[in-house]
N, C-alpha and C. Protein backbone atom coordinates (compact mmCIF):
# COMPACT_ATOMS: atom_id res chain seq x y z
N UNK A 1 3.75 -4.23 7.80
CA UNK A 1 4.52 -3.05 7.48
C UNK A 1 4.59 -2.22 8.75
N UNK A 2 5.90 -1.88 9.25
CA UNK A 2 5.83 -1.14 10.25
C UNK A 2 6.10 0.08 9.79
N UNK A 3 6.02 1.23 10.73
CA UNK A 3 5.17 2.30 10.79
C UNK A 3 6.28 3.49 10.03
N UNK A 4 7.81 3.14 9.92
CA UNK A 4 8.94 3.87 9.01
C UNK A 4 8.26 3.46 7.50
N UNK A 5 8.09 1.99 7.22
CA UNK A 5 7.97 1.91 5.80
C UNK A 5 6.83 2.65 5.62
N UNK A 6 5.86 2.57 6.36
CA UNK A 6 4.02 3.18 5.75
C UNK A 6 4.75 4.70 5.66
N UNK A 7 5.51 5.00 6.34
CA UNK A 7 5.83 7.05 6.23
C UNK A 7 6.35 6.45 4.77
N UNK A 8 7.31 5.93 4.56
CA UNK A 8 8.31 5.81 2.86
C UNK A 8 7.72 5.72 2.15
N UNK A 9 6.67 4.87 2.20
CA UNK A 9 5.69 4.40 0.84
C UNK A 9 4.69 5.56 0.86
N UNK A 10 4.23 6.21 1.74
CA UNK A 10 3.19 7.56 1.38
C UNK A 10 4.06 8.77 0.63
N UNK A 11 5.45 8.80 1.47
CA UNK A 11 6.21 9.87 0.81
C UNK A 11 6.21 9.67 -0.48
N UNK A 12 6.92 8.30 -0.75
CA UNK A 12 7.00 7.88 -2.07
C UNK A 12 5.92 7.92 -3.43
N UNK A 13 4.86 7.59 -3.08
CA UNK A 13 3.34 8.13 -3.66
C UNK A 13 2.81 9.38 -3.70
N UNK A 14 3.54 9.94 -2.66
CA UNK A 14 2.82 11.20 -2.85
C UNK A 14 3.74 12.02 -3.65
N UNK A 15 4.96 11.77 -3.90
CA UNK A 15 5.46 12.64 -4.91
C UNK A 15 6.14 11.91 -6.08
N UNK A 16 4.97 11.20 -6.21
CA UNK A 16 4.79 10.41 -7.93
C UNK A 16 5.82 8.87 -8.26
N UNK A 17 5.84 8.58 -7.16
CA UNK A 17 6.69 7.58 -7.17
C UNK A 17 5.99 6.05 -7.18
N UNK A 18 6.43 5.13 -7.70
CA UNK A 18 5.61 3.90 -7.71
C UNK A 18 5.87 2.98 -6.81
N UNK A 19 5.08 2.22 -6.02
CA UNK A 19 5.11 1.05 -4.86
C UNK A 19 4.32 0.67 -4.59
N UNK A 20 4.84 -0.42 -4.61
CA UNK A 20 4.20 -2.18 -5.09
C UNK A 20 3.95 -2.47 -3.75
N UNK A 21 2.45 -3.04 -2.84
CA UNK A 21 3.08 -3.88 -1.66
C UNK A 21 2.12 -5.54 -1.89
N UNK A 22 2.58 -6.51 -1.20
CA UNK A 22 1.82 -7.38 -0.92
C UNK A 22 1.29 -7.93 0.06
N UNK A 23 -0.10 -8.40 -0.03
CA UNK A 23 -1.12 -8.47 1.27
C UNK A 23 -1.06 -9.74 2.03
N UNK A 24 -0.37 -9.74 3.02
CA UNK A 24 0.30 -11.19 3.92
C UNK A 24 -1.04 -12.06 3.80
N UNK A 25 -2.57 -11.39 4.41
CA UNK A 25 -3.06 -12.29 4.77
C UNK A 25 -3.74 -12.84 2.92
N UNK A 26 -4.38 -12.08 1.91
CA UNK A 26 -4.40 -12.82 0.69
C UNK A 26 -3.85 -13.19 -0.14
N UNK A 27 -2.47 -12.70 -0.18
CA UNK A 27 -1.42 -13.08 -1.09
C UNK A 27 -1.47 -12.63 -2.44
N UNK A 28 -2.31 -11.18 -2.19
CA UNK A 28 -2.67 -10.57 -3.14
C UNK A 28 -1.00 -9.49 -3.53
N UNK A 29 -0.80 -8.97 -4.65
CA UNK A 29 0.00 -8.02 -4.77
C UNK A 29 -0.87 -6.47 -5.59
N UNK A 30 -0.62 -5.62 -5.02
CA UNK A 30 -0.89 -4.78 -5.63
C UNK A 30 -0.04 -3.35 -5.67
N UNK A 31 -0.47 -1.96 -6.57
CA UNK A 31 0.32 -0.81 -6.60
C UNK A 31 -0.65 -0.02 -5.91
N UNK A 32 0.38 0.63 -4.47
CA UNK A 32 -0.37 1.84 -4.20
C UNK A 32 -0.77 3.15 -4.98
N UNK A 33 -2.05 3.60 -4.64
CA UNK A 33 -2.40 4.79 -4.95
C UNK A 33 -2.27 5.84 -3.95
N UNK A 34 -2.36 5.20 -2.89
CA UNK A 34 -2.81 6.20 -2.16
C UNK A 34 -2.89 5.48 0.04
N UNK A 35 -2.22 6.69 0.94
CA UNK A 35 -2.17 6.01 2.58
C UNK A 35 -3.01 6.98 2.81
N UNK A 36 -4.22 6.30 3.76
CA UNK A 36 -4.76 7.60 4.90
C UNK A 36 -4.54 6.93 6.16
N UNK A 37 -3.86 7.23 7.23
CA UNK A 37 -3.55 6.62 8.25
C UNK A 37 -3.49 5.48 8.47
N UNK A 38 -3.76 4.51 8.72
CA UNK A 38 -2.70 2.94 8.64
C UNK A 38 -3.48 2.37 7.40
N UNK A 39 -3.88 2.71 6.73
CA UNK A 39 -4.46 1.83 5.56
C UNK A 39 -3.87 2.28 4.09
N UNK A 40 -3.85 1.76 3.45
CA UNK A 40 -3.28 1.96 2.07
C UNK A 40 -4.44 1.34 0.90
N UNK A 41 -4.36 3.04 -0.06
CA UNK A 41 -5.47 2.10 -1.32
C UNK A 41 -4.65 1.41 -2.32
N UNK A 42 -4.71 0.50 -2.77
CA UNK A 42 -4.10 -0.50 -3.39
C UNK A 42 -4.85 -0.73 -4.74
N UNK A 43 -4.30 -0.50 -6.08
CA UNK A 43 -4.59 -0.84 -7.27
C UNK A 43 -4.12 -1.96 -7.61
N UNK A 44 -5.24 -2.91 -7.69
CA UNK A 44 -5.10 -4.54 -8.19
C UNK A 44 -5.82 -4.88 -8.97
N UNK A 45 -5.31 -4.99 -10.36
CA UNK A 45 -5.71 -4.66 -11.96
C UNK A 45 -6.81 -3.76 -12.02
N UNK A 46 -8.38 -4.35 -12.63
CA UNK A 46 -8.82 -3.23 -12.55
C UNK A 46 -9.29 -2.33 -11.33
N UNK A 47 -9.34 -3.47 -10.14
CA UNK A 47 -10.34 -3.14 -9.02
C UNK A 47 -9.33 -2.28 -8.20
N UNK A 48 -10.06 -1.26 -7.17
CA UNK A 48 -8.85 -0.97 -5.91
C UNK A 48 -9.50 -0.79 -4.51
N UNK A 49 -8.76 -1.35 -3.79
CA UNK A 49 -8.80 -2.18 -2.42
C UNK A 49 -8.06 -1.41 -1.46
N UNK A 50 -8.65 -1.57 -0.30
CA UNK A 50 -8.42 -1.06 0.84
C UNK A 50 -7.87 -1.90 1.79
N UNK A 51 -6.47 -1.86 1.90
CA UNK A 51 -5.75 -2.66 2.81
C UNK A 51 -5.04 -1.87 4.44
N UNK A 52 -4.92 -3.06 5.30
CA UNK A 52 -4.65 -2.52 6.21
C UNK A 52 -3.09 -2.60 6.11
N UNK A 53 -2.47 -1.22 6.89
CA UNK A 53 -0.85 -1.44 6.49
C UNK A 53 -0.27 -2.79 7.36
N UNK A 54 -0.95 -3.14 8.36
CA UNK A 54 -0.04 -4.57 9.28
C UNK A 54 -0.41 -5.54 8.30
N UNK A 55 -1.24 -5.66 7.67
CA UNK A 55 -1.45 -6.71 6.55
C UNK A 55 -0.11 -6.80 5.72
N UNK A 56 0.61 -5.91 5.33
CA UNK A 56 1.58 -5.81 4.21
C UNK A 56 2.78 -5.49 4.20
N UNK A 57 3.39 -5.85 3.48
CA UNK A 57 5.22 -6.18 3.21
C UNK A 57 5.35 -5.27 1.97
């Protein structure tokens, strides 16, 4: 994810909006909760995960 989408997807979350990303290197998919500087928390069913944003699409 380069560094326009990580601004879209925080905007987007932060004012209640839903987005989905998936994690290149596990092939995991999950819904953001939440960006603190290049990382994104990621809700993947019950658990939530801390991904790096170059990890994800």
């Amino acid at each position: 994810m380069n560094a326009e989408a990580l601004i879209n997807v925080s905007q987007a979350v932060t004012h209640g909006s839903t987005r989905q990303v998936r994690n290149l290197k596990n092939r995991r998919q999950g819904i953001v909760v939440g960006c603190e500087g290049g990382e994104l928390k990621v809700r993947v069913g019950q658990d939530l995960e801390i991904w790096s944003c170059e990890d994800c699409e």
